[in-house]
N, C-alpha and C. Protein backbone atom coordinates (compact mmCIF):
# COMPACT_ATOMS: atom_id res chain seq x y z
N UNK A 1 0.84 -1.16 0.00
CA UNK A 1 0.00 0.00 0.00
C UNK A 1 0.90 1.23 0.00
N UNK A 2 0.44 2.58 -0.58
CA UNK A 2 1.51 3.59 -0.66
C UNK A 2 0.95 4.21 0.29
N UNK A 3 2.24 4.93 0.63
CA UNK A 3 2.14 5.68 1.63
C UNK A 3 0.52 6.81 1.91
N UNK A 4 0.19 6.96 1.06
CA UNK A 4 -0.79 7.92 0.95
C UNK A 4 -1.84 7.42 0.88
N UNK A 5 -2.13 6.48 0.57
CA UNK A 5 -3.06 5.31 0.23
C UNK A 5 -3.45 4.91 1.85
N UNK A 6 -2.20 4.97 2.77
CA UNK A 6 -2.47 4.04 4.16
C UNK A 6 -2.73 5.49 4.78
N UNK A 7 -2.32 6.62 4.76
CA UNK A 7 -2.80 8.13 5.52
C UNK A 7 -4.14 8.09 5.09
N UNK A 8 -4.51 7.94 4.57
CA UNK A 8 -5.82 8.29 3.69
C UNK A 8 -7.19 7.16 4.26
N UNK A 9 -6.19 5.70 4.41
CA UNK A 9 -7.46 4.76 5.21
C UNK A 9 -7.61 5.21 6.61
N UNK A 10 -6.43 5.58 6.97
CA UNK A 10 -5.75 6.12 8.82
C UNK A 10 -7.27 6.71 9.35
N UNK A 11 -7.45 7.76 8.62
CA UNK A 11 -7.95 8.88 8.61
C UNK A 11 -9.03 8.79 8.58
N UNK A 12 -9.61 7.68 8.10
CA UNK A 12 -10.86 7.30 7.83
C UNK A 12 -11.73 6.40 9.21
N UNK A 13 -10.54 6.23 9.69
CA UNK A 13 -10.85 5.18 11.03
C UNK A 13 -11.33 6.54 12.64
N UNK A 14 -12.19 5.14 13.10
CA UNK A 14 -12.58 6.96 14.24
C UNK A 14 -11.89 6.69 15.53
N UNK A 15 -10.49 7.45 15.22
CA UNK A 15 -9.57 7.66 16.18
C UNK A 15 -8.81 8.58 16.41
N UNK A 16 -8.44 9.21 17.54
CA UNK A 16 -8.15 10.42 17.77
C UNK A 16 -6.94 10.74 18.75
N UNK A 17 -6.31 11.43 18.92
CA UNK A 17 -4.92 12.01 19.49
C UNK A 17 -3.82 11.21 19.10
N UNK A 18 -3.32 10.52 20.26
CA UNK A 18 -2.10 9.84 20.80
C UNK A 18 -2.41 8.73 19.86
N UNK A 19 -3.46 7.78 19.73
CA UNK A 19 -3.87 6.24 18.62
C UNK A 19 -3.68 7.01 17.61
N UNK A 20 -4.04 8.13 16.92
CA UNK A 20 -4.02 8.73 15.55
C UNK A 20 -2.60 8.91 14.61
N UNK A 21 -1.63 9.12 15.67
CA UNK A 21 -1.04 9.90 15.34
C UNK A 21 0.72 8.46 15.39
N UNK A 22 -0.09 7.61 16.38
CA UNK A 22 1.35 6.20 16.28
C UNK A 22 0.24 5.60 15.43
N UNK A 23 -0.83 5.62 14.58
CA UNK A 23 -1.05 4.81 13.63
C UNK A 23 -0.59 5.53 11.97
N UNK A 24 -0.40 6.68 12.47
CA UNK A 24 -0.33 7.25 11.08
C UNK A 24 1.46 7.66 10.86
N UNK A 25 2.37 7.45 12.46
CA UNK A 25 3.83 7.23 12.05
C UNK A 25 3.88 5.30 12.20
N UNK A 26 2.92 4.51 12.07
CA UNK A 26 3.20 3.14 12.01
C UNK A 26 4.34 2.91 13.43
N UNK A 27 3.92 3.40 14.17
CA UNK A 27 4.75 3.24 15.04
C UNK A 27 4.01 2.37 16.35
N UNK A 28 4.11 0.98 16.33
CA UNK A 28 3.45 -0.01 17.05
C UNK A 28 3.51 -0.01 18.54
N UNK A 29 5.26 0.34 18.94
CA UNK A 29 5.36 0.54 20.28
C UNK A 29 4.25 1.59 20.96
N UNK A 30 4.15 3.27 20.35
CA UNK A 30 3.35 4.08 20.82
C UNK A 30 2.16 3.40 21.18
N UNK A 31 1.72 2.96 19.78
CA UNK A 31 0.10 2.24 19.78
C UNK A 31 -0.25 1.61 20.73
N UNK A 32 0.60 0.72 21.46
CA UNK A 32 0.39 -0.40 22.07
C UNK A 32 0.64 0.46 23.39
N UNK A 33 1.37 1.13 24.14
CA UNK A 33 1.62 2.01 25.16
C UNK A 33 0.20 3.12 25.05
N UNK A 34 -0.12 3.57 24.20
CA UNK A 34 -1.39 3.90 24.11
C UNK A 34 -2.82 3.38 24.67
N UNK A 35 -2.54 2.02 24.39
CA UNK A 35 -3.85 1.18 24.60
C UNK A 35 -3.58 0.37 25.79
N UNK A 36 -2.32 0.79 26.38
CA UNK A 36 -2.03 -0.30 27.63
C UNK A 36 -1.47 -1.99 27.07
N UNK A 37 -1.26 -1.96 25.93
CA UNK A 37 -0.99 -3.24 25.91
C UNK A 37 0.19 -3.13 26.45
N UNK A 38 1.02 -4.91 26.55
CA UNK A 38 1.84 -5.01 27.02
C UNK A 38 3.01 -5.08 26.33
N UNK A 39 4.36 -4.77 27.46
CA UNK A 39 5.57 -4.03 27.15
C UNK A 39 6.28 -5.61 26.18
N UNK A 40 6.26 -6.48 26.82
CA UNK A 40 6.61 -7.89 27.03
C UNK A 40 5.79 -8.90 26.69
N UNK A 41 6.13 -10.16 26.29
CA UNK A 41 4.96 -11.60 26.58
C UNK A 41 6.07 -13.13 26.12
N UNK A 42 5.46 -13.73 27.16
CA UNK A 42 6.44 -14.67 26.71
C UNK A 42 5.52 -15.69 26.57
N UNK A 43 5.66 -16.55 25.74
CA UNK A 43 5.18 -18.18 25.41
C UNK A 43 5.96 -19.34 25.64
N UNK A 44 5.27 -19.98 25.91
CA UNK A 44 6.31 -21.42 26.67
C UNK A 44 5.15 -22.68 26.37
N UNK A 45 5.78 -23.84 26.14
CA UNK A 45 5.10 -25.14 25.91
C UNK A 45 5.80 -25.46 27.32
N UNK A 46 4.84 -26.17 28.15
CA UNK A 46 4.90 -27.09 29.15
C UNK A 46 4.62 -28.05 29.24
N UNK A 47 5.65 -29.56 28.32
CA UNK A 47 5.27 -30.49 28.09
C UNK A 47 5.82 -31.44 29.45
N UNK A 48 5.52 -32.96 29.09
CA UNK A 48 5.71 -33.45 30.20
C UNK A 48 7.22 -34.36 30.15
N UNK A 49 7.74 -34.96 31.06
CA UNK A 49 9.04 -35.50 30.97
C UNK A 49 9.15 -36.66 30.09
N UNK A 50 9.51 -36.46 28.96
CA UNK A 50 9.49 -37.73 28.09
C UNK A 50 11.39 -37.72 27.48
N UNK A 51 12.08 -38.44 27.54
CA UNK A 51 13.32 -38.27 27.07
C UNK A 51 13.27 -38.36 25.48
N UNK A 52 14.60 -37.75 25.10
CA UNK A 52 14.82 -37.43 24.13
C UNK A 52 14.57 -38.17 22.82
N UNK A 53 14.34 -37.72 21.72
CA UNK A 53 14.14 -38.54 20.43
C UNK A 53 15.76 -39.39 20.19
N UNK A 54 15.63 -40.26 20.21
CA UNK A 54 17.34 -40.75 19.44
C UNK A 54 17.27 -39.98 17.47
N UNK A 55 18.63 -40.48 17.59
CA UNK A 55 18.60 -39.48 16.39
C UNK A 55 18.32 -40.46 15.14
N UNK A 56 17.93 -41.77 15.52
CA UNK A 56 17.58 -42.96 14.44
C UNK A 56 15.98 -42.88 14.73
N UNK A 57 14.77 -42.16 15.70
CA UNK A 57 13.76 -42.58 16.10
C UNK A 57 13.50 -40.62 14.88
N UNK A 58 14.06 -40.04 14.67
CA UNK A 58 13.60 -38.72 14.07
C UNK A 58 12.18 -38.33 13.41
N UNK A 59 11.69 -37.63 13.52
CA UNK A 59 10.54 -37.84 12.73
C UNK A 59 10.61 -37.12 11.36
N UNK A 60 11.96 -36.21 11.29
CA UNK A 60 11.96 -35.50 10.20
C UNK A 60 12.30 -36.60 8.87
N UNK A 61 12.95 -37.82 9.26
CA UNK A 61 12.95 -38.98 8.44
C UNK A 61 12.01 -39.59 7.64
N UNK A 62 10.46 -39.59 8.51
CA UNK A 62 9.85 -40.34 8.00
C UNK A 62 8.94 -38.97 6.41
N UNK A 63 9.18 -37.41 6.65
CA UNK A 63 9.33 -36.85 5.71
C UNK A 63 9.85 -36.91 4.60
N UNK A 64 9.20 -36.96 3.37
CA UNK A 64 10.15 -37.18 2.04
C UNK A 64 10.45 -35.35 1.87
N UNK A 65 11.88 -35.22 1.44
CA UNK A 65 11.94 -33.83 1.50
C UNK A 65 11.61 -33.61 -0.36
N UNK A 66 11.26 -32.25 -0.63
CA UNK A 66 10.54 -31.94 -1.61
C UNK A 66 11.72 -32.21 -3.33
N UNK A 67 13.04 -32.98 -3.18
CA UNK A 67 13.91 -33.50 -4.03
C UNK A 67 13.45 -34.49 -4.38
N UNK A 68 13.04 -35.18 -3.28
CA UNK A 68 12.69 -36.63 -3.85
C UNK A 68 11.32 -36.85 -4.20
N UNK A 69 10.43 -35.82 -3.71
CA UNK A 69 8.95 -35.99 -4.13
C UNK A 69 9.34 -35.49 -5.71
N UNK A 70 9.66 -34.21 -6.32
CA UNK A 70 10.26 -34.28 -8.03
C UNK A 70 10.40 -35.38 -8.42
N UNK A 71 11.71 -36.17 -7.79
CA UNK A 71 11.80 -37.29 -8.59
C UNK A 71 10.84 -38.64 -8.73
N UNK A 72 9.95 -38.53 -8.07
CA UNK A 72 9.23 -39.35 -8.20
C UNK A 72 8.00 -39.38 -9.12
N UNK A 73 7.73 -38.12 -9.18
CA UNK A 73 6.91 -37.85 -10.44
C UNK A 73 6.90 -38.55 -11.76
């Protein structure tokens, strides 16, 4: 989208001061400090104790990688 093209939708949206003005410098940090979102976030899988894959048990193995699917055609 050009630049003028995205001022032009900005503008069109009903928002005003401080949101107006980090949406129209694309500036996400403001936006988000604006709206209270947060500074930070972290994601984490909490799986359970299972030991490691051996490197003969892989699962990326049982994948044909996309060389050999060509040749099989």
């Amino acid at each position: 989208m050009h630049e003028s093209e995205y001022c032009d939708a900005v503008r069109t949206l009903d928002v005003q001061g401080a949101e107006l003005v980090a949406l129209l410098n694309r500036d996400h940090a403001a936006l988000a400090q604006v709206l209270g979102g947060r500074s930070s976030m972290f994601f984490g899988i909490m799986a359970p104790n299972e030991e490691p894959l051996d490197d003969e048990e892989s699962p990326a193995e049982d994948v044909p990688d996309e060389a050999s699917l060509c040749l099989a055609a």
